[in-house]
Protein backbone atom coordinates (compact mmCIF):
# COMPACT_ATOMS: atom_id res chain seq x y z
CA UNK A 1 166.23 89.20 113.83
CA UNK A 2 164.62 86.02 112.49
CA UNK A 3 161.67 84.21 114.21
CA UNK A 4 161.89 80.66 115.40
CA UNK A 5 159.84 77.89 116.25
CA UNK A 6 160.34 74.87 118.16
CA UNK A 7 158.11 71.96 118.03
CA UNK A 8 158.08 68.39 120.16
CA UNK A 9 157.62 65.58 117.44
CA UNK A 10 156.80 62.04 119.53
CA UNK A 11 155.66 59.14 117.72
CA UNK A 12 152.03 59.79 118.85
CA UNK A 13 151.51 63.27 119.19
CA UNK A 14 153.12 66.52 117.78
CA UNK A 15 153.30 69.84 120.16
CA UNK A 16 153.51 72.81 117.58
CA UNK A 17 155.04 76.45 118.52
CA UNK A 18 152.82 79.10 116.91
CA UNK A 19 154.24 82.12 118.59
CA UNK A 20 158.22 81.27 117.97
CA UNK A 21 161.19 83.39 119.43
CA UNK A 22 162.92 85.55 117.90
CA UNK A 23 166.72 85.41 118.32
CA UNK A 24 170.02 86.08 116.50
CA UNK A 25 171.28 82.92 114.68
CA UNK A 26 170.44 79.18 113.82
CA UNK A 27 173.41 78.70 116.86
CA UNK A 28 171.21 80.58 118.95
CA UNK A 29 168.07 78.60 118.08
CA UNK A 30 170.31 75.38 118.61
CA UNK A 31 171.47 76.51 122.37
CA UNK A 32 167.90 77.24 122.75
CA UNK A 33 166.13 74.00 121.61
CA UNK A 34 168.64 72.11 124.03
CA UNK A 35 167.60 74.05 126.73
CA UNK A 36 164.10 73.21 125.98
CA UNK A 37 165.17 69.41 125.89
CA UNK A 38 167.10 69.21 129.49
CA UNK A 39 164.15 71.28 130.80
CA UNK A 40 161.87 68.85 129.74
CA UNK A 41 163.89 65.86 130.40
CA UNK A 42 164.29 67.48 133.94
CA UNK A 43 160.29 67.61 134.30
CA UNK A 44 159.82 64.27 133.47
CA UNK A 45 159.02 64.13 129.79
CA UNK A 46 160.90 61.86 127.69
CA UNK A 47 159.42 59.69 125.63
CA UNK A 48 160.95 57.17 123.15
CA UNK A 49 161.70 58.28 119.54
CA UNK A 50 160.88 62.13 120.30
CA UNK A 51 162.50 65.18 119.10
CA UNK A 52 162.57 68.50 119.38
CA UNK A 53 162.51 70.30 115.59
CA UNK A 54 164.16 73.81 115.58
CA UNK A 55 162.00 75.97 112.23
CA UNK A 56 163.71 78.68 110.79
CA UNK A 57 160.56 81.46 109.27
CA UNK A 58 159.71 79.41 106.28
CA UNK A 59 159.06 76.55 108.00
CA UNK A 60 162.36 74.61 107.15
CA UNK A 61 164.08 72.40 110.01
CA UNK A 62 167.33 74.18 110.78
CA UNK A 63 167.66 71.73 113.47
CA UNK A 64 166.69 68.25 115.17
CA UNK A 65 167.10 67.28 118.73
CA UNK A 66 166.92 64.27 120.01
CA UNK A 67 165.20 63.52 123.84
């Protein structure tokens, strides 16, 4: 089952995900980074310009989300 990582990228500061998740498919990882957004969004964090990058193993962006 791959590993992946999902990292906050904001215009002044970048939140990096060293541990990752493993799970079954870039869909997966896709359904999970959104999750990650509205949860944040919920708690208050939303700044302008951020997103949340969704890294396959190698380090490649599979995904982008947008806040």
């Amino acid at each position: 089952m791959p590993r992946y990582h999902f990292v906050v990228h904001a215009p002044d500061h970048r939140h990096d995900d060293p541990n990752g998740m493993l799970l079954w498919s870039h869909e997966a990882a896709r359904a999970h980074g959104h999750r990650i957004v509205r949860e944040l969004k919920d708690g208050g964090y939303d700044p302008p310009g951020a997103t949340l990058l969704v890294l396959d193993e190698e380090g490649e962006t599979v995904h982008c989300i947008p806040f």
